[in-house]
Protein backbone atom coordinates (compact mmCIF):
# COMPACT_ATOMS: atom_id res chain seq x y z
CA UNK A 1 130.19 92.93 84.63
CA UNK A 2 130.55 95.92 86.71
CA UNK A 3 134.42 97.13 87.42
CA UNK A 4 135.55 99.01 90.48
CA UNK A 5 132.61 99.30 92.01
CA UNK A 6 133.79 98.25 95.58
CA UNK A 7 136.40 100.98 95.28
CA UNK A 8 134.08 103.40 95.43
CA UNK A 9 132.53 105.40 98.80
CA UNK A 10 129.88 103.16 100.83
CA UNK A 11 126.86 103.70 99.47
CA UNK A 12 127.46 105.40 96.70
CA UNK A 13 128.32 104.38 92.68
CA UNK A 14 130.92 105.95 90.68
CA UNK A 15 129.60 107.12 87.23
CA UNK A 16 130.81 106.34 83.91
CA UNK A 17 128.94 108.25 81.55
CA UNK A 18 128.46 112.09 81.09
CA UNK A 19 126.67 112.62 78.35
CA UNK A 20 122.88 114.55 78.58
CA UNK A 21 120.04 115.41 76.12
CA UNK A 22 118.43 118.41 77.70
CA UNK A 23 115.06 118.23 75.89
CA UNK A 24 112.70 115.62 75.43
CA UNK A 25 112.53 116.77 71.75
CA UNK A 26 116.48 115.86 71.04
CA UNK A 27 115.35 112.44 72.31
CA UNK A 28 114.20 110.81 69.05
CA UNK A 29 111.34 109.69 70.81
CA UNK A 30 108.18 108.29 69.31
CA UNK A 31 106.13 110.63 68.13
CA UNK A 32 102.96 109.32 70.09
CA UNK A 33 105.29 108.74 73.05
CA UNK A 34 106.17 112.44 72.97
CA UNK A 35 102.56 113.41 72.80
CA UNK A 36 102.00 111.45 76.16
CA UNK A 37 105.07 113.24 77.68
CA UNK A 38 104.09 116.70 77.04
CA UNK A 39 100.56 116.05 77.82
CA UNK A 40 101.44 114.77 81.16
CA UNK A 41 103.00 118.02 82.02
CA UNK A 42 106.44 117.08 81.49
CA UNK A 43 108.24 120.58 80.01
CA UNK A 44 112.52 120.13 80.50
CA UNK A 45 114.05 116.59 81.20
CA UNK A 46 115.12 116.19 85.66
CA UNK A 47 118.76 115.96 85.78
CA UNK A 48 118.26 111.76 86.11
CA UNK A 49 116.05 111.88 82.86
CA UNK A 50 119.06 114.20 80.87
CA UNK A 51 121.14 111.58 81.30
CA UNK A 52 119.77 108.05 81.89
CA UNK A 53 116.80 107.83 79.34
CA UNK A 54 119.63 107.83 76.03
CA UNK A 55 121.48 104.94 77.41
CA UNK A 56 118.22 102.80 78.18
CA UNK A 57 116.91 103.17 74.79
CA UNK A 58 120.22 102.70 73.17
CA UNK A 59 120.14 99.27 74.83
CA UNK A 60 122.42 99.45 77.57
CA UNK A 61 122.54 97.85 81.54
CA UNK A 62 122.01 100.85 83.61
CA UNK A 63 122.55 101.72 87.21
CA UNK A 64 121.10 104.66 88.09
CA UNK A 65 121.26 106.46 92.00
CA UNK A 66 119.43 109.41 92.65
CA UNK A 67 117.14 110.61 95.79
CA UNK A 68 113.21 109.81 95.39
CA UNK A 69 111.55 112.59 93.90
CA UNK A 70 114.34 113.55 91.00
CA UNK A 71 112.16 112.17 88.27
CA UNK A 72 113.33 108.37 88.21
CA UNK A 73 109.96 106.56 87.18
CA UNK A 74 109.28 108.52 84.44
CA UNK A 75 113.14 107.94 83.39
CA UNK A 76 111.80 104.08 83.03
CA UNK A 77 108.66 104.88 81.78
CA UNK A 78 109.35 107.13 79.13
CA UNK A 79 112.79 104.64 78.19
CA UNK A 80 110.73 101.11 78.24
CA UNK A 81 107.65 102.76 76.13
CA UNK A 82 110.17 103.96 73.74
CA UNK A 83 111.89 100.45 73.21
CA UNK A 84 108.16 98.48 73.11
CA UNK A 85 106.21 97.15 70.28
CA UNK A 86 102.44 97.60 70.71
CA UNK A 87 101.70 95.39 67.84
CA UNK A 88 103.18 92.52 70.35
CA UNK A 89 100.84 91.17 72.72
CA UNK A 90 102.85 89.92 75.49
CA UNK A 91 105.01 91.24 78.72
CA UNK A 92 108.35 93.09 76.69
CA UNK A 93 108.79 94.85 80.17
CA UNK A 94 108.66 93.95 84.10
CA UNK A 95 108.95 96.71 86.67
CA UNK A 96 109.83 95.55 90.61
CA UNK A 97 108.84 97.98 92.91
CA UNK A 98 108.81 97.58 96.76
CA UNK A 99 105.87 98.73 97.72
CA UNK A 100 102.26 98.08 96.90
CA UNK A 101 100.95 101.59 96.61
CA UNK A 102 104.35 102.86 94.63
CA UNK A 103 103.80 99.75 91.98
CA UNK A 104 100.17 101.15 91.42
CA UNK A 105 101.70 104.51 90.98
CA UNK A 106 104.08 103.66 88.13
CA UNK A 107 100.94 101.55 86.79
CA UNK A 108 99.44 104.96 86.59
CA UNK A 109 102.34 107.05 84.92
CA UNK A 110 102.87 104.22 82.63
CA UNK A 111 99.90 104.36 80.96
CA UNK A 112 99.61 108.38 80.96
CA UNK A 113 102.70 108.66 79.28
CA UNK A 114 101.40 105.77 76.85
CA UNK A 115 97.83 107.20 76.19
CA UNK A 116 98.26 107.41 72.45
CA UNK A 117 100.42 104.23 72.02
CA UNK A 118 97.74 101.80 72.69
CA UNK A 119 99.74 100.21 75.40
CA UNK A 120 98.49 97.94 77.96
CA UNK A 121 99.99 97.88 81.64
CA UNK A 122 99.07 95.40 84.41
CA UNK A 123 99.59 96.20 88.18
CA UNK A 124 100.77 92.55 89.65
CA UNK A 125 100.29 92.99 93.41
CA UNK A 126 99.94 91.02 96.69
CA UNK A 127 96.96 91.30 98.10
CA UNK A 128 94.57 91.07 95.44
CA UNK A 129 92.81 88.37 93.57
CA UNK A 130 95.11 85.78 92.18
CA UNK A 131 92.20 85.16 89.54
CA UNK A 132 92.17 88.82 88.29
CA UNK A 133 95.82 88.43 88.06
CA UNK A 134 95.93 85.78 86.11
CA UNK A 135 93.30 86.82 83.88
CA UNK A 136 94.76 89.78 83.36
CA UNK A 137 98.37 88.56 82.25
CA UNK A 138 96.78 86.02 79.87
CA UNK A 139 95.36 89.17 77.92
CA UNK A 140 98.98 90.07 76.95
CA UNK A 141 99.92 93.42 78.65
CA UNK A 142 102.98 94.72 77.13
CA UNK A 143 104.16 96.13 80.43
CA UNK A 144 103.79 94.42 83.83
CA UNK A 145 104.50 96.72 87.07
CA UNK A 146 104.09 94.93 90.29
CA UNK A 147 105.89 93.85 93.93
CA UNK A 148 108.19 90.58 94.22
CA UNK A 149 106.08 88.09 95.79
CA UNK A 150 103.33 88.05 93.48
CA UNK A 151 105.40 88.57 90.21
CA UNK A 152 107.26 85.71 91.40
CA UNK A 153 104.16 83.68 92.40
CA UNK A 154 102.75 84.61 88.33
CA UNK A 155 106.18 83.32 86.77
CA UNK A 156 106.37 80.48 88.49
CA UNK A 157 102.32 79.51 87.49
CA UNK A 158 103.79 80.26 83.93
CA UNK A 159 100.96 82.64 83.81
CA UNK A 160 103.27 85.62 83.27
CA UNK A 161 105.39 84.68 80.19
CA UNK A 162 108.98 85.96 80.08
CA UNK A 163 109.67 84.46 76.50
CA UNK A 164 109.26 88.51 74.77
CA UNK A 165 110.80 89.75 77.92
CA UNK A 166 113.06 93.00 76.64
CA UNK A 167 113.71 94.70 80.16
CA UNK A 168 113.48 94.17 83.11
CA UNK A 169 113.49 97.49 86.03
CA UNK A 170 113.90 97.06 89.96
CA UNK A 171 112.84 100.46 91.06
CA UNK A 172 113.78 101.60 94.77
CA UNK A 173 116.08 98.54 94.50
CA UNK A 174 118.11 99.34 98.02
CA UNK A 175 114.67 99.60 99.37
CA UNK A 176 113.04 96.05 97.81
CA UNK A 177 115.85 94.51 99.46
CA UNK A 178 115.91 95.96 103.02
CA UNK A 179 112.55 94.36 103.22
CA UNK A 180 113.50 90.97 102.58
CA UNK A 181 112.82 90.03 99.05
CA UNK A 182 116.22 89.20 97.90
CA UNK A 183 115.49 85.38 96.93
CA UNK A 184 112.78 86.02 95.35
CA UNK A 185 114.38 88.91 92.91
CA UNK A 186 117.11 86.09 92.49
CA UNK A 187 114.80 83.39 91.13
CA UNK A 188 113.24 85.85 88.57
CA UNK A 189 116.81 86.82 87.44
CA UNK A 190 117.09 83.45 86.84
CA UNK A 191 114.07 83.08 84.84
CA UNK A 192 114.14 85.52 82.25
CA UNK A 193 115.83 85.40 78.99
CA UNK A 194 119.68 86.13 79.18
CA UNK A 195 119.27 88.59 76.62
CA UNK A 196 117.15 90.79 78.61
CA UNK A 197 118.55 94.56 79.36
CA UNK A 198 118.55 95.36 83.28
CA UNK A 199 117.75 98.74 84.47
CA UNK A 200 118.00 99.15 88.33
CA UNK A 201 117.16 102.30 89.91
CA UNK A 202 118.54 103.35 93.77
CA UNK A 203 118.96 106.55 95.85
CA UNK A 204 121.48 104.24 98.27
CA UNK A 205 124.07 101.65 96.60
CA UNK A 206 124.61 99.16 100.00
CA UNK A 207 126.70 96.43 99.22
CA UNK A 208 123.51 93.88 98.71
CA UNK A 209 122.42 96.06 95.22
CA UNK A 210 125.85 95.76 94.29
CA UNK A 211 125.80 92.66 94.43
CA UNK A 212 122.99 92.45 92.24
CA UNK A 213 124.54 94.77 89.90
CA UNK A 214 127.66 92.42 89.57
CA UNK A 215 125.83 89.15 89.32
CA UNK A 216 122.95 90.14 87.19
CA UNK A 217 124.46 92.71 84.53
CA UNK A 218 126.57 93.41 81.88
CA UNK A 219 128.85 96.05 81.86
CA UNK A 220 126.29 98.83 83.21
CA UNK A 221 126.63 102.29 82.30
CA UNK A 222 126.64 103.76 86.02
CA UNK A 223 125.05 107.30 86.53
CA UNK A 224 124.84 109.00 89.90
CA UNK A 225 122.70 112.29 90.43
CA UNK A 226 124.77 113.88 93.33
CA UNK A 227 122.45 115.96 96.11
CA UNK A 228 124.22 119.06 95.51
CA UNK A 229 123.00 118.57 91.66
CA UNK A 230 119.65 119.04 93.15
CA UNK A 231 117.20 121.33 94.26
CA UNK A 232 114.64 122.04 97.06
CA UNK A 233 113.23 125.14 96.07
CA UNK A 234 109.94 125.64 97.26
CA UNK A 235 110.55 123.63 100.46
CA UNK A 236 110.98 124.92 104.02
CA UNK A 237 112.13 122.60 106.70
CA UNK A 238 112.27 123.15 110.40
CA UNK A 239 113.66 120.80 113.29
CA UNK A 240 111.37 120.90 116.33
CA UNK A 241 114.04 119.96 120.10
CA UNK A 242 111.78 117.83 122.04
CA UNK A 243 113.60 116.65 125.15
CA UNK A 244 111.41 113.82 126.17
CA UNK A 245 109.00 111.40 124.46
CA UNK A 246 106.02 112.04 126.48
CA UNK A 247 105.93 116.17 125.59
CA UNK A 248 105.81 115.05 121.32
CA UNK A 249 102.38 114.57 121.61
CA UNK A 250 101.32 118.28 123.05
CA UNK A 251 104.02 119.28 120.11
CA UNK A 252 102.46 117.91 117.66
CA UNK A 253 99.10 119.34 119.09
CA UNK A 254 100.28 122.69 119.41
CA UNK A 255 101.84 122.96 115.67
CA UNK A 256 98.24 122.06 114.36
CA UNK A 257 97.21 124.84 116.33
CA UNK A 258 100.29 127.35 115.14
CA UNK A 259 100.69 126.12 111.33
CA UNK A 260 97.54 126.33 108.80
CA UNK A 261 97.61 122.62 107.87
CA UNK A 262 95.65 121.63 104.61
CA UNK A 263 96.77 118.27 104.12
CA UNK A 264 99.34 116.42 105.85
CA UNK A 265 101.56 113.36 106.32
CA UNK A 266 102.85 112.47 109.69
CA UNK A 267 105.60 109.58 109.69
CA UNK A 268 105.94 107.29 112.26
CA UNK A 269 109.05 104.79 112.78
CA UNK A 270 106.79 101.96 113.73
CA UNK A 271 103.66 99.81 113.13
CA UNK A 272 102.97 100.42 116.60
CA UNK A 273 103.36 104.48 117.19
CA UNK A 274 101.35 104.57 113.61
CA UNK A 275 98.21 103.01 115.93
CA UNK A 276 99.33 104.55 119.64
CA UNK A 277 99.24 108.30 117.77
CA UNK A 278 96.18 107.72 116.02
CA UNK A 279 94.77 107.07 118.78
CA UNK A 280 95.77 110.02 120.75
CA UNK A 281 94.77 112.40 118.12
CA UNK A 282 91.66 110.94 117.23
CA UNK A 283 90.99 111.32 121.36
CA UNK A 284 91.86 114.90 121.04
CA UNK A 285 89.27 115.20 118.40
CA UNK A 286 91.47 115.48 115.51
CA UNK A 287 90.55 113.74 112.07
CA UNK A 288 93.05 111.28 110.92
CA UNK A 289 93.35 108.32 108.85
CA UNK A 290 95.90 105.94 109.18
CA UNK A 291 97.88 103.26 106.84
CA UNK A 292 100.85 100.81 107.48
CA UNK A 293 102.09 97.24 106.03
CA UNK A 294 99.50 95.33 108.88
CA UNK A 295 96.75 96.74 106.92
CA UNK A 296 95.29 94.37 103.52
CA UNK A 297 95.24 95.70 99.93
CA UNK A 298 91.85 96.89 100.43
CA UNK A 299 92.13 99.15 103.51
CA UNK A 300 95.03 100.88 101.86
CA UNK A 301 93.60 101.48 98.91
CA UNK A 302 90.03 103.36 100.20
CA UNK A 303 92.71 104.98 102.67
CA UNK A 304 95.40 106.06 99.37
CA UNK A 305 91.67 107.18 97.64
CA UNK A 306 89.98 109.19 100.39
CA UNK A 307 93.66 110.84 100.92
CA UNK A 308 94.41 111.56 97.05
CA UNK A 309 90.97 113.22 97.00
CA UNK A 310 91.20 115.58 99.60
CA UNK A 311 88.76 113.71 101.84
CA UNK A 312 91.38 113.04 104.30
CA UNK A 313 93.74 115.81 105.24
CA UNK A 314 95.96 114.30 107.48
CA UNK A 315 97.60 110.74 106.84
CA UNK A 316 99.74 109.38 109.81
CA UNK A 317 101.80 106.10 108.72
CA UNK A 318 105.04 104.26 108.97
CA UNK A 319 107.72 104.40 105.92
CA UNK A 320 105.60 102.22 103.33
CA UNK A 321 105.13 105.99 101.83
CA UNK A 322 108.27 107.16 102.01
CA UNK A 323 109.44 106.00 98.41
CA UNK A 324 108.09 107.33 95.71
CA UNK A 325 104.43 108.06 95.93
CA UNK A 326 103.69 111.38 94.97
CA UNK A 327 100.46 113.11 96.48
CA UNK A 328 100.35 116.76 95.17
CA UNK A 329 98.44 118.86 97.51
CA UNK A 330 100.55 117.66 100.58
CA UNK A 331 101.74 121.02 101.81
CA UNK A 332 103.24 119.68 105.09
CA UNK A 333 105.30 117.00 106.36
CA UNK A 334 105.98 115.66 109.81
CA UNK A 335 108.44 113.36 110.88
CA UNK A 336 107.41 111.58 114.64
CA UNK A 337 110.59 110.03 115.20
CA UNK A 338 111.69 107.69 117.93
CA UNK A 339 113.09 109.90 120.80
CA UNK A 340 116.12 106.99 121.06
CA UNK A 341 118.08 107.24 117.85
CA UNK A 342 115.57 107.94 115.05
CA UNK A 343 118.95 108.41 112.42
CA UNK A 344 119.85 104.23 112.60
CA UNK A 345 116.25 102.97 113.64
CA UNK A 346 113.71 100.97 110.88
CA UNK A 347 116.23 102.02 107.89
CA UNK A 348 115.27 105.61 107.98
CA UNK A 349 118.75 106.58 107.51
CA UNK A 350 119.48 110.89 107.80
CA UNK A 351 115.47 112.01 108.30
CA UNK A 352 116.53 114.96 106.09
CA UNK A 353 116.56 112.22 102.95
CA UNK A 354 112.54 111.31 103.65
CA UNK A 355 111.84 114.87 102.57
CA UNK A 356 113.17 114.39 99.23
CA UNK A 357 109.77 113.58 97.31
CA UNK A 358 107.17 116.63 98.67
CA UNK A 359 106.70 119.69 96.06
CA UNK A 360 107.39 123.21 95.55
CA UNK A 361 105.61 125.39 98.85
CA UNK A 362 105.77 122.70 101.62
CA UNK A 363 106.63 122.83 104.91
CA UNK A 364 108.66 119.79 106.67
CA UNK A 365 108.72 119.94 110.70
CA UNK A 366 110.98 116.97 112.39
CA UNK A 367 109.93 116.30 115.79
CA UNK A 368 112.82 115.09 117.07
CA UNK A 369 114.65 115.03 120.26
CA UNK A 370 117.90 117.06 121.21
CA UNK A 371 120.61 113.90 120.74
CA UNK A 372 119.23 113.14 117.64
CA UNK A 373 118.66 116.64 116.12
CA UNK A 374 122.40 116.96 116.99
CA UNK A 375 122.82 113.69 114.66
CA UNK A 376 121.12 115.50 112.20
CA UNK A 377 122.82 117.82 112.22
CA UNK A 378 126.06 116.32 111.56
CA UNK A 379 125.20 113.99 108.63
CA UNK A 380 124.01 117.06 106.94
C-alpha cells in the first residue's frame, strides 16, 4: 500500500520515482507498437509519457497526476498495448473513463496506436444498445474502454470476462468520482483478479482517489507532473470584467463581432445556462449547437460529429468536455461563468485549469465578473 500519502499538500501526490526515457525508441517497445506511435504523429515522449510509460510496462501500480492535455491517454495506451497479447482473445485491459465522449476518444487512440498489432478495442458505454454490447464483448476484444455504469452492468451479466484481466486504468479518476460513481468503481475492484496491475490517472489527488489508491493498490510508484513543468506555448488567454450578469450576453456578442472566430467552445457552469444561452444566440441569429449530460448517446454523438467536422463552428456546453477530448481546429475558448462564485461552483475549480487541453495558436477569453476575476487572480 501507499505510504505517506496524507502527509502530503491537499490535492496533490508526492512522487517517488525520477527516472525518464526521453524517446520512444529507448522504450523497448514493440516493434509494430512503435510503428503505430510514430504514425500517429507522436515525435518526443510529453513529460507524463518520459516518465510513467517504463514503470507500467515493467509491471508496477502507478499513480500518475498531471493536468488534461499533458499526454496522459496515450501514456496508457501506448503502456497497456505494450504489455498485451494479440494472440489472446479476451479483455487483458479495462479503461474507466468518466465521460461518454472521452471513453470513445481513447477507443479511438487505442486502436491508432494499435493499427499494426491486430488489436481489438470495444467502447462499453451507457446509452447504447445493451445487445451490441454484449455482442461485442463475446467476440473477445483485448482492450475494453468504457464509463462505470455500463462496465459494471457487463461484469455483473458475466458478459465481460475478467478471468485474463492484466490491467486495469481509471482515467480522469478525481473526475469519475465527483460524479458519483464511487460504488460502482468499488464493486469492479472487487471483481477482478487480485493479480491485476492498477494504473490510475488524475490532474487533482482529493482525499476520495486516495482512498482508492490505498485500498486498491500495491505499493504504487507515484509520479506528479508539476504545472511549472509545463507549457502553454501557443496559447493566449484574456480575462473579460463583467460587472453584472445581465451585460455577459452583449459581451459575448460583441467579442464575436471583435475576434475572427473559426470554431469555438463556449462553457457554461450549468445544464440550464447551456439551454438559456443557446437560446439567446440562436435569437440573435448566431449558429450554435449545443451538448450537455440531459442529452442521450445519440444527440451527442451527431452533435461531437457535425462539430469534429467543421460543420459546426461554435459548441456551447457544460463541463462534460472539459476532460480530455481533444478537437484540433478549436482556435478559441470561452468560459461563461456564473457571475456568483464561478472558482467553487459545479467542481470547476481555478477556470485557468479548464484551459489546459486546447492547442498551440488559441485564444481563451473568461467572461467573468470583477469578484471572481479577483479570485482568479489569486489562485494563480
Amino acid at each position: 500500500m501507499a505510504s505517506g500519502l496524507e502527509e502530503v499538500p491537499e490535492g496533490q501526490i508526492e512522487s517517488n520515482y525520477d527516472e525518464t526515457t526521453d524517446s520512444f525508441d529507448a522504450m523497448n517497445l514493440k516493434a509494430e507498437l512503435l510503428r503505430g506511435v510514430y504514425a500517429y504523429g507522436f515525435e518526443r515522449p510529453s513529460a507524463i509519457q518520459q516518465r510513467a510509460i517504463m514503470p507500467v510496462i515493467k509491471g508496477h501500480d502507478v499513480i500518475a497526476q498531471a493536468q488534461s492535455g499533458t499526454g496522459k491517454t496515450a501514456t496508457f495506451s501506448i503502456s497497456v498495448l505494450q504489455k498485451l497479447d494479440p494472440n489472446v482473445k479476451a479483455c487483458q485491459a479495462l479503461i474507466l473513463a468518466p465521460t461518454r465522449e472521452l471513453a470513445q476518444q481513447i477507443q479511438k487512440v487505442v486502436v491508432a496506436i494499435g493499427d499494426f498489432m491486430n488489436v481489438e478495442c470495444h467502447a462499453c458505454i451507457g446509452g447504447t444498445s445493451v445487445r451490441d454490447d454484449m455482442k461485442a464483448l463475446q467476440d473477445g476484444p483485448q482492450v475494453v474502454v468504457g464509463t462505470p455504469g455500463r462496465v459494471h452492468d457487463m461484469i455483473q451479466r458475466r458478459v465481460l470476462k475478467t478471468d485474463s484481466m492484466k490491467m486495469f486504468v481509471l482515467d480522469e479518476a478525481d473526475e469519475m468520482l465527483s460524479r458519483g460513481f464511487t460504488e460502482q468503481i468499488y464493486d469492479i475492484f472487487q471483481l477482478l483478479p487480485q493479480s491485476t496491475q492498477v494504473v490510475l490517472l488524475s490532474a487533482t489527488m482529493p482525499q476520495d482517489v486516495l482512498e482508492v489508491t490505498t485500498k486498491f493498490m500495491r505499493d504504487p510508484v507515484r509520479i506528479l507532473v508539476k504545472k511549472d513543468e509545463l507549457t502553454l506555448e501557443g496559447i493566449k488567454q484574456f480575462y473579460i470584467a463583467v460587472e453584472k450578469e445581465e451585460w455577459k450576453l452583449d459581451t459575448l456578442s460583441d467579442l464575436y463581432e471583435t475576434v475572427t472566430i473559426t470554431q469555438a467552445v463556449i462553457f457554461c457552469n450549468t445544464r440550464r445556462k447551456v439551454d438559456w444561452l443557446t437560446d439567446k444566440l440562436t435569437a440573435r441569429d448566431f449558429t450554435v449547437s449545443a451538448m450537455h449530460g440531459d442529452m442521450d448517446q445519440a444527440q451527442r454523438d451527431v452533435i461531437m460529429k457535425e462539430f469534429r467536422s467543421g460543420s459546426s463552428r461554435v459548441l456551447i456546453a457544460t463541463d462534460l468536455l472539459a476532460r480530455g477530448i481533444d478537437v484540433q481546429q478549436v482556435r478559441n475558448i470561452i468560459l461563461q461563468l456564473c457571475s456568483v462564485h464561478p472558482h467553487i461552483e459545479e467542481g470547476w475549480g481555478n477556470p485557468e485549469a479548464q484551459l489546459f487541453r486546447m492547442r498551440d495558436g488559441v485564444n481563451a477569453h473568461a467572461n467573468v465578473c470583477q469578484k471572481c476575476l479577483e479570485a482568479v487572480v489569486r489562485q494563480a
